[in-house]
Protein backbone atom coordinates (compact mmCIF):
# COMPACT_ATOMS: atom_id res chain seq x y z
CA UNK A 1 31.57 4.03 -23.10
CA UNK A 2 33.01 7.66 -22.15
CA UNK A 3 36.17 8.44 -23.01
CA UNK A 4 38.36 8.04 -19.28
CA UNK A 5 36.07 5.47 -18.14
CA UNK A 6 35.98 1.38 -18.51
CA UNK A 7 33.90 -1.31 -20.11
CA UNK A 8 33.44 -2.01 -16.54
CA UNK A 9 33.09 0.79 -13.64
CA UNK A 10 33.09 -0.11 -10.26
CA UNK A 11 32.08 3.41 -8.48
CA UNK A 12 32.15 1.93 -5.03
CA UNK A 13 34.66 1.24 -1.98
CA UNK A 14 35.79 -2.57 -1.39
CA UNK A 15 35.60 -3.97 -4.61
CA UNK A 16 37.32 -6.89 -5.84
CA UNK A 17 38.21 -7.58 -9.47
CA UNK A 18 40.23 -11.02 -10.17
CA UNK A 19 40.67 -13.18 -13.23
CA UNK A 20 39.24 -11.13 -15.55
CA UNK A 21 39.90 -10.25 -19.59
CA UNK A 22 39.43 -6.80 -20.56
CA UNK A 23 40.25 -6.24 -24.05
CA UNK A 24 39.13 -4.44 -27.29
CA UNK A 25 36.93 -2.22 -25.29
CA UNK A 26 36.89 1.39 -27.15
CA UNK A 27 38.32 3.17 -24.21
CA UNK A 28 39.80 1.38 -20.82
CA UNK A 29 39.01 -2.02 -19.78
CA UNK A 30 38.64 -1.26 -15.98
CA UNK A 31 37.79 2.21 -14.07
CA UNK A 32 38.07 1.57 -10.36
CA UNK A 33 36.30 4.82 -8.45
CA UNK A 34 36.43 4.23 -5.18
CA UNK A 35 38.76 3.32 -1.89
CA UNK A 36 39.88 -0.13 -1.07
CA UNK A 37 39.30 -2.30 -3.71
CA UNK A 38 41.77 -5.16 -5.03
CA UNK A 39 42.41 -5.53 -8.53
CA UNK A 40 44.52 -8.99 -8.83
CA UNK A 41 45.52 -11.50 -11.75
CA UNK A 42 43.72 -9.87 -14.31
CA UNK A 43 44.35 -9.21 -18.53
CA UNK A 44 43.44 -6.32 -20.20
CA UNK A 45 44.79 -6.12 -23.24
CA UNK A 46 43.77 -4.36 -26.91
CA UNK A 47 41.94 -1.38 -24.82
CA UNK A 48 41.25 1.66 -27.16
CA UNK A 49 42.76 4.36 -24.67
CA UNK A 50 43.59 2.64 -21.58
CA UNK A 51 44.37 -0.70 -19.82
CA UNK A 52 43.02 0.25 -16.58
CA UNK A 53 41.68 3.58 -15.38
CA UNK A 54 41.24 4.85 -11.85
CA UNK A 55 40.65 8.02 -9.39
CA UNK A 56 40.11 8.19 -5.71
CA UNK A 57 41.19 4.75 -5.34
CA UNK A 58 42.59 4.67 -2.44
CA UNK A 59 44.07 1.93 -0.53
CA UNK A 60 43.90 0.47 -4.11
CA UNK A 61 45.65 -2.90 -4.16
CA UNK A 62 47.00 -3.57 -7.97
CA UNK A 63 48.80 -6.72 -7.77
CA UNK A 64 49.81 -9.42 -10.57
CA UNK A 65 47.94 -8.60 -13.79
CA UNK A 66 49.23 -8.40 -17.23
CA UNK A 67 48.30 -4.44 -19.25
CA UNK A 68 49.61 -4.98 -22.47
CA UNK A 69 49.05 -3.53 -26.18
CA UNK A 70 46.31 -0.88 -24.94
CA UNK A 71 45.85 2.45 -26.70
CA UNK A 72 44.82 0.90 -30.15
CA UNK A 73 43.17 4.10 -31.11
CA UNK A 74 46.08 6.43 -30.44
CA UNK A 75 44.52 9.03 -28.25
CA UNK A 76 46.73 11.56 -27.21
CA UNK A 77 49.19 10.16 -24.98
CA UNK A 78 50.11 13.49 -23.13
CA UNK A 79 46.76 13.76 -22.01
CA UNK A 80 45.53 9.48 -20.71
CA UNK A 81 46.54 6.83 -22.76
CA UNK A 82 48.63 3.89 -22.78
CA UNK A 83 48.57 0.87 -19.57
CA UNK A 84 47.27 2.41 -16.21
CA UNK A 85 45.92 5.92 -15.51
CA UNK A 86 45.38 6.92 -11.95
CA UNK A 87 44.77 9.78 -10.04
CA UNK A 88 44.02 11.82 -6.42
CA UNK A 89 44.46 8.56 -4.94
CA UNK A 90 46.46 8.04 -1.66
CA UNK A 91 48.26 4.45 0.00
CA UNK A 92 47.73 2.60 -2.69
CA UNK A 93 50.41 -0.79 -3.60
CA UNK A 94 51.50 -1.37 -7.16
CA UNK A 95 53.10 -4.80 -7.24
CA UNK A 96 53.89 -7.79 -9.54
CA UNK A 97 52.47 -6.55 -12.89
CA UNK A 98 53.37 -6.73 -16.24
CA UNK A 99 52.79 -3.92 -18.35
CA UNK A 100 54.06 -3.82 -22.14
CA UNK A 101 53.79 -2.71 -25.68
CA UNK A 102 51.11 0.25 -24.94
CA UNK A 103 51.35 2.63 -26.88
CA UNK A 104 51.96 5.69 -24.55
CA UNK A 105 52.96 5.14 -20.71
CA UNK A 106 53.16 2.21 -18.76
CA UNK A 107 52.03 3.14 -15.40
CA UNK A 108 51.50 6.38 -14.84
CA UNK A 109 50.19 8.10 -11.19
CA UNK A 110 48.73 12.00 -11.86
CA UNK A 111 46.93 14.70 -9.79
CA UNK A 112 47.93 14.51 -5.95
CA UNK A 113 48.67 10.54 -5.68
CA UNK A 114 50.25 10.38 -2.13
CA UNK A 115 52.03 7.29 -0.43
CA UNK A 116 52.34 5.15 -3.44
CA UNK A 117 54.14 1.87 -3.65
CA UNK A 118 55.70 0.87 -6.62
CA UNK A 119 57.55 -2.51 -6.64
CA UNK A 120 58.62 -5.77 -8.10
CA UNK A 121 56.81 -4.53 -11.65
CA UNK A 122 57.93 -4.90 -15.41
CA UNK A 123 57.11 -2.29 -17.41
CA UNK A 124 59.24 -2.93 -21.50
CA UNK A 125 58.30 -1.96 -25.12
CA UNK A 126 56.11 1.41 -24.08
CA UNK A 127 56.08 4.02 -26.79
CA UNK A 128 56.75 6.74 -23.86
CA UNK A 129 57.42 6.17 -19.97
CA UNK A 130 57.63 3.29 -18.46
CA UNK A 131 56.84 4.37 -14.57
CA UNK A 132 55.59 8.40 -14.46
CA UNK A 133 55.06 9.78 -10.77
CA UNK A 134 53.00 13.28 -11.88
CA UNK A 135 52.47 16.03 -9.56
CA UNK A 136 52.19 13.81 -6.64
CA UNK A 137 54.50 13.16 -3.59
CA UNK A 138 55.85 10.41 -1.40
CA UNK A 139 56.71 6.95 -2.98
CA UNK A 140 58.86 3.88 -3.09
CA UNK A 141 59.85 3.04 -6.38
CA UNK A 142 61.30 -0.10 -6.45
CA UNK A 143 62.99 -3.60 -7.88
CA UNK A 144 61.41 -3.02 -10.95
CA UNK A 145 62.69 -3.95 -14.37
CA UNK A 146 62.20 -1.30 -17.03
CA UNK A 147 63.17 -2.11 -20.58
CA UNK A 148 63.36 0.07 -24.07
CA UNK A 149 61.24 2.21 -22.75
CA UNK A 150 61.07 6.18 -23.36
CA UNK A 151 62.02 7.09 -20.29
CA UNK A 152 62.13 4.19 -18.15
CA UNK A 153 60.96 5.95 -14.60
CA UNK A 154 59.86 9.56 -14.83
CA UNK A 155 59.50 11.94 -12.10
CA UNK A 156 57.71 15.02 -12.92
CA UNK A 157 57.24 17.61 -10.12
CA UNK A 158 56.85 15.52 -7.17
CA UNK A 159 58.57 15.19 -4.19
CA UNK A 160 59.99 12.70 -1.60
CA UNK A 161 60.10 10.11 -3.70
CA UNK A 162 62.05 7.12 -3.13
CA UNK A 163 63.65 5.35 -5.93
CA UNK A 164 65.82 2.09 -5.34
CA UNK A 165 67.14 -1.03 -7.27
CA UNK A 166 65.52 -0.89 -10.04
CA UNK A 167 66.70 -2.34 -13.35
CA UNK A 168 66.47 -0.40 -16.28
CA UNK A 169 67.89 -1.91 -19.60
CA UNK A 170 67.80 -0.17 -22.79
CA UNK A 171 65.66 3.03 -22.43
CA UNK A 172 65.89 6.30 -24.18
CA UNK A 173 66.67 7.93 -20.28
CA UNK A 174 66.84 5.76 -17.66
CA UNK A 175 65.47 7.81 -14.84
CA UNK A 176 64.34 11.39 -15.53
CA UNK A 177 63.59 14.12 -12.54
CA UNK A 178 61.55 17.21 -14.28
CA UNK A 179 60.48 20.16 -12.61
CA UNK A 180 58.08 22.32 -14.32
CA UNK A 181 55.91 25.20 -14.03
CA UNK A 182 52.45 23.96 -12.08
CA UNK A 183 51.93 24.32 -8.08
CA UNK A 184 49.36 22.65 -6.15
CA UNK A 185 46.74 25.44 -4.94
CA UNK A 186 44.52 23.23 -3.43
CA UNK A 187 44.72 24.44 0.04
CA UNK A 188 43.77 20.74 1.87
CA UNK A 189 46.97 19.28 -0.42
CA UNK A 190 49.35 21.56 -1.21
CA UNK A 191 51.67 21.49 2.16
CA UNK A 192 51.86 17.21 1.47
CA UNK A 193 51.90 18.01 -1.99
CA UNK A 194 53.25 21.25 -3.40
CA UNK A 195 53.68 19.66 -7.08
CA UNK A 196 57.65 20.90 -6.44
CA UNK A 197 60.59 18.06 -6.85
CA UNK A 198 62.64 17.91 -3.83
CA UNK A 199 63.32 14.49 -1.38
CA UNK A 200 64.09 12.21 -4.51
CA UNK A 201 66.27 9.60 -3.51
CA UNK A 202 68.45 7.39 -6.85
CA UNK A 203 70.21 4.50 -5.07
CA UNK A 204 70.79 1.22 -5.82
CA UNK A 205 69.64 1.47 -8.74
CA UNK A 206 71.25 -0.90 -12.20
CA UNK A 207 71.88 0.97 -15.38
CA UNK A 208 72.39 -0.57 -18.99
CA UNK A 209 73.00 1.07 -22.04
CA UNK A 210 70.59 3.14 -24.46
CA UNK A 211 68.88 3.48 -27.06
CA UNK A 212 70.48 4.71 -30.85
CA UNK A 213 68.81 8.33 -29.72
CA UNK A 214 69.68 8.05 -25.99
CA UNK A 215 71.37 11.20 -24.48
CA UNK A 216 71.85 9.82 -21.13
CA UNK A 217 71.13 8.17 -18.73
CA UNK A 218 70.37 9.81 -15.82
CA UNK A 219 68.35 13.65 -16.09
CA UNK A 220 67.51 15.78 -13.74
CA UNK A 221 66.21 18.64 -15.41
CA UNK A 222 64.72 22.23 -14.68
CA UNK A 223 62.49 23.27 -17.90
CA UNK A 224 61.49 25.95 -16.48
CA UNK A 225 62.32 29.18 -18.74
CA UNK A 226 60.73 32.21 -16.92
CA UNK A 227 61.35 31.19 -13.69
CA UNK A 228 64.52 31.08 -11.22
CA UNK A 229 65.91 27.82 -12.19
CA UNK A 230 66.50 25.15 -9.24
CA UNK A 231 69.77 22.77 -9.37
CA UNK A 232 70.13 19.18 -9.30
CA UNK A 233 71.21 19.51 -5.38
CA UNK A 234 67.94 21.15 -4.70
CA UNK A 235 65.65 18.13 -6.54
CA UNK A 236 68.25 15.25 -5.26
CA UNK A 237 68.71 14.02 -1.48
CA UNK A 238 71.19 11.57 -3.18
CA UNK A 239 72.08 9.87 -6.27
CA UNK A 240 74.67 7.55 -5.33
CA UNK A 241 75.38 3.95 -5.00
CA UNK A 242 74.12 3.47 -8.77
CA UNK A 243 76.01 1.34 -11.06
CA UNK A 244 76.31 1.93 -15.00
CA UNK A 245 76.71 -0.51 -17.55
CA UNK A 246 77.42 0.76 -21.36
CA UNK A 247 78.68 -2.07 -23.55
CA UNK A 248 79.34 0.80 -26.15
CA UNK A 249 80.61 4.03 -24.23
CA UNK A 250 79.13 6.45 -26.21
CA UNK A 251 75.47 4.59 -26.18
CA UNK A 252 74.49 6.94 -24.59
CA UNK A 253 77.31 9.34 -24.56
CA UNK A 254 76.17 10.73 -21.19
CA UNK A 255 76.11 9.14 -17.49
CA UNK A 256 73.92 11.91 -16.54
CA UNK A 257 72.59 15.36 -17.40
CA UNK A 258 72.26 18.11 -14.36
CA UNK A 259 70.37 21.04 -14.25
CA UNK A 260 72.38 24.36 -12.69
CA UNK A 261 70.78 27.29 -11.96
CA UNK A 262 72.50 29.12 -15.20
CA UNK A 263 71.99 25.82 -17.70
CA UNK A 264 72.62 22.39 -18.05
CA UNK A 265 75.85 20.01 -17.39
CA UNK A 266 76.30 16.93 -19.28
CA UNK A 267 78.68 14.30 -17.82
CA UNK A 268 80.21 11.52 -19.15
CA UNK A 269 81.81 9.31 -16.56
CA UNK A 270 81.78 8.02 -13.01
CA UNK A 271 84.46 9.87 -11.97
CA UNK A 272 84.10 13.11 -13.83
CA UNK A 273 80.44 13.17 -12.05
CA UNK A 274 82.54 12.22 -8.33
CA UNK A 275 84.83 15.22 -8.68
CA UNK A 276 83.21 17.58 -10.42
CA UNK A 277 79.33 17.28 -9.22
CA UNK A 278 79.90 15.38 -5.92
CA UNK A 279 77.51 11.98 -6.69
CA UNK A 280 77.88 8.63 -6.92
CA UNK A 281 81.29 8.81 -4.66
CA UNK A 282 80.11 4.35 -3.65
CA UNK A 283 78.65 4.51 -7.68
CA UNK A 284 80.12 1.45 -9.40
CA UNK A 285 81.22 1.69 -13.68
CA UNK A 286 80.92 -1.78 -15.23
CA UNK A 287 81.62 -0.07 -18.87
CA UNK A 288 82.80 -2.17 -21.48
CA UNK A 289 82.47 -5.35 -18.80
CA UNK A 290 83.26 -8.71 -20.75
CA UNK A 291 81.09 -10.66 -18.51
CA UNK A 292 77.16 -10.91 -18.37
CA UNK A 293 74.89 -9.35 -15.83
CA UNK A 294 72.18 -11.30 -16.60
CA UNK A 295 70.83 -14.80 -15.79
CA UNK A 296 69.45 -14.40 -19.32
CA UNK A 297 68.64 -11.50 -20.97
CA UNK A 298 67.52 -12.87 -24.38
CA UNK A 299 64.99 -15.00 -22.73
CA UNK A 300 63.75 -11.42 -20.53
CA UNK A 301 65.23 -13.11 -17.34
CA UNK A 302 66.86 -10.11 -15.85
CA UNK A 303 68.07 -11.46 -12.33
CA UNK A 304 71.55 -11.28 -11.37
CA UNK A 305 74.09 -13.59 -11.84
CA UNK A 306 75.81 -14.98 -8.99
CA UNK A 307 79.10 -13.68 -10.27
CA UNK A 308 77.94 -10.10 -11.25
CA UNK A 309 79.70 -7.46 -9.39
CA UNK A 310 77.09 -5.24 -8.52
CA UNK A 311 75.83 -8.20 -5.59
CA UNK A 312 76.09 -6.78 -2.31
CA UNK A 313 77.51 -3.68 -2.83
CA UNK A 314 74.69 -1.55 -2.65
CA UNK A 315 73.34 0.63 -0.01
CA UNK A 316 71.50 -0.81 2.76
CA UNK A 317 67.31 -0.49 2.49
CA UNK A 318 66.10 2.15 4.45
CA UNK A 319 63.05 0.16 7.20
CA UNK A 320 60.33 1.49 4.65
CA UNK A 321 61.61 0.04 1.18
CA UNK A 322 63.04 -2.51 2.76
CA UNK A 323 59.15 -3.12 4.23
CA UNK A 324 57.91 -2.55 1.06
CA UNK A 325 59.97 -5.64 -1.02
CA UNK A 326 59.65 -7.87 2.18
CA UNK A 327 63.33 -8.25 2.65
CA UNK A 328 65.61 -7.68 5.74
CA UNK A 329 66.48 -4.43 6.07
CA UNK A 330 70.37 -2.91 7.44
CA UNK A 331 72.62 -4.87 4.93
CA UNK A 332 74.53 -4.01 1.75
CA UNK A 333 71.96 -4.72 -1.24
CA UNK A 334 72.41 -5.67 -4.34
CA UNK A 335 72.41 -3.08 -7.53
CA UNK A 336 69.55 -3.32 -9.83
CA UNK A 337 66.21 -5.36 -9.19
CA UNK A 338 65.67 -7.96 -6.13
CA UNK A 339 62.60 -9.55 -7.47
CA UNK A 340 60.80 -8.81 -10.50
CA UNK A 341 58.39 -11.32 -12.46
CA UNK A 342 59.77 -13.08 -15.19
CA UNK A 343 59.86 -10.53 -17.90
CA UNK A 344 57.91 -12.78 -20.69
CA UNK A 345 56.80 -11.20 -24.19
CA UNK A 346 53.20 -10.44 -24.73
């Protein structure tokens, strides 16, 4: 087995790979190469570098299996390692999956990804992201449940990129938006896909404490050095309708972190952020709240209790996310997740 490829390769279009075990292979379990195929209700587990690995898989339907424990040999997580590794792939629908304790990122789409759908996932206990969206553009991220996580979605130079009511309990950041130094010169890609962050949407979205290292919460960051330095309004379309939940208020001591074009602002609460930065003005602060959010959290059931405040005052679903989690679309939403598997220890 090559390092970056599976135990089992399928290098052809309209596969189908369901109720299988991949585990303890030396690299990944599963490479899919090829459009349309349908990977459902599958394990792969113990995988030396990878869960599942894939590339020009698209249409690629990834529905319902359980990546967990994968990267037993510790290959360099910057480079592919941890639960699933895709790239150049375009439409493709990440649903219903459970992917935990891998050491490196959950799920992570690289390389020119385009129209991806991200929803109704759990991604807990990874050693680094939980969700990464990599120098791609155009996605829904959302109603996913991300727990003690590094970072528990990551956006790293990418654009339009739609993230919404997700739940996201106990990470070290609980979204991140990075810009960085590469550009897309492919000249068949790069207009769809500059590898620039603009269009990203944060709404909806539940947020619940931090780790013992956490900073914040929310990052939007420029680490650029060399180069004119773009702002937080010129990488957001919104951040807004969010709601914030520290049961400690300095854990983290941020809400969020902003990149200016001269440096960095760090702010600290809800309405420090409304006058001072202009977001979340419909952003809701549960800080210090007595009562639970959860049905129960100790047990990794993370839906909302009927009396939580955060039900119903969200924004409405725009037609394409609302499309995407099957739910009517033009009412207030709930904050945080609106269907997530039960998130069970593996």
């Amino acid at each position: 087995t090559r390092i970056q490829n599976g135990a089992v390769r399928g290098n052809a279009a309209n596969l189908t790979f369901e109720n299988n075990t991949f585990a303890w292979n030396a690299a990944a379990g599963l490479s899919v190469i090829g459009p349309d195929s349908v990977v459902r209700g599958n394990l792969s587990a113990y995988n030396g570098q990878l869960g599942i690995h894939g590339t020009r898989a698209d249409r690629l339907l990834l529905e319902a299996n359980v990546i967990v424990h994968n990267n037993q040999e510790r290959f360099n997580i910057l480079w592919e390692a941890g639960g699933l590794k895709i790239t150049g792939s375009r439409r493709m629908i990440w649903r219903e999956n459970v992917v935990a304790h891998n050491q490196g990122i959950g799920m992570w789409c690289d390389i020119s990804c385009f129209n991806t759908t991200i929803v109704r996932n759990v991604v807990r206990d990874n050693s680094d992201k939980g969700i990464n969206y990599e120098i791609s553009a155009n996605a829904i991220i959302a109603s996913n449940v991300a727990v003690n996580n590094g970072y528990g979605i990551n956006i790293n130079e990418s654009n339009n990129v739609s993230i919404y009511n997700n739940t996201l309990v106990r990470n070290g950041t609980g979204i991140r938006v990075h810009e960085g130094t590469r550009t897309n010169d492919n000249p068949q890609t790069q207009a769809q896909i500059p590898w620039d962050v603009s269009g990203i949407v944060i709404e909806n979205n539940l947020f619940v404490d931090g780790q013992q290292n956490s900073k914040e919460q929310v990052l939007v960051i420029d680490f650029r050095n060399n180069q004119a330095r773009k702002s937080a309004d010129q990488m957001l379309s919104s951040l807004n309708y969010n709601a914030y939940y520290r049961a400690d208020p300095t854990l983290p001591p941020a809400l969020v972190r902003l990149s200016t074009t001269i440096g960095e602002v760090e702010i600290d609460d809800l309405e420090t952020l409304r006058t001072t930065a202009g977001y979340e003005q419909q952003g809701v602060s549960l800080d210090a709240s007595a009562e639970p959010l959860f049905v129960d959290e100790a047990q990794g059931d993370f839906r909302l209790r009927a009396d939580t405040p955060v039900r119903g005052v969200g924004a409405p679903l725009p037609p394409a996310v609302a499309r995407a989690l099957g739910v009517t679309q033009g009412a207030p939403s709930d904050m945080g997740a609106l269907a997530a598997p039960q998130l069970e220890d593996s």
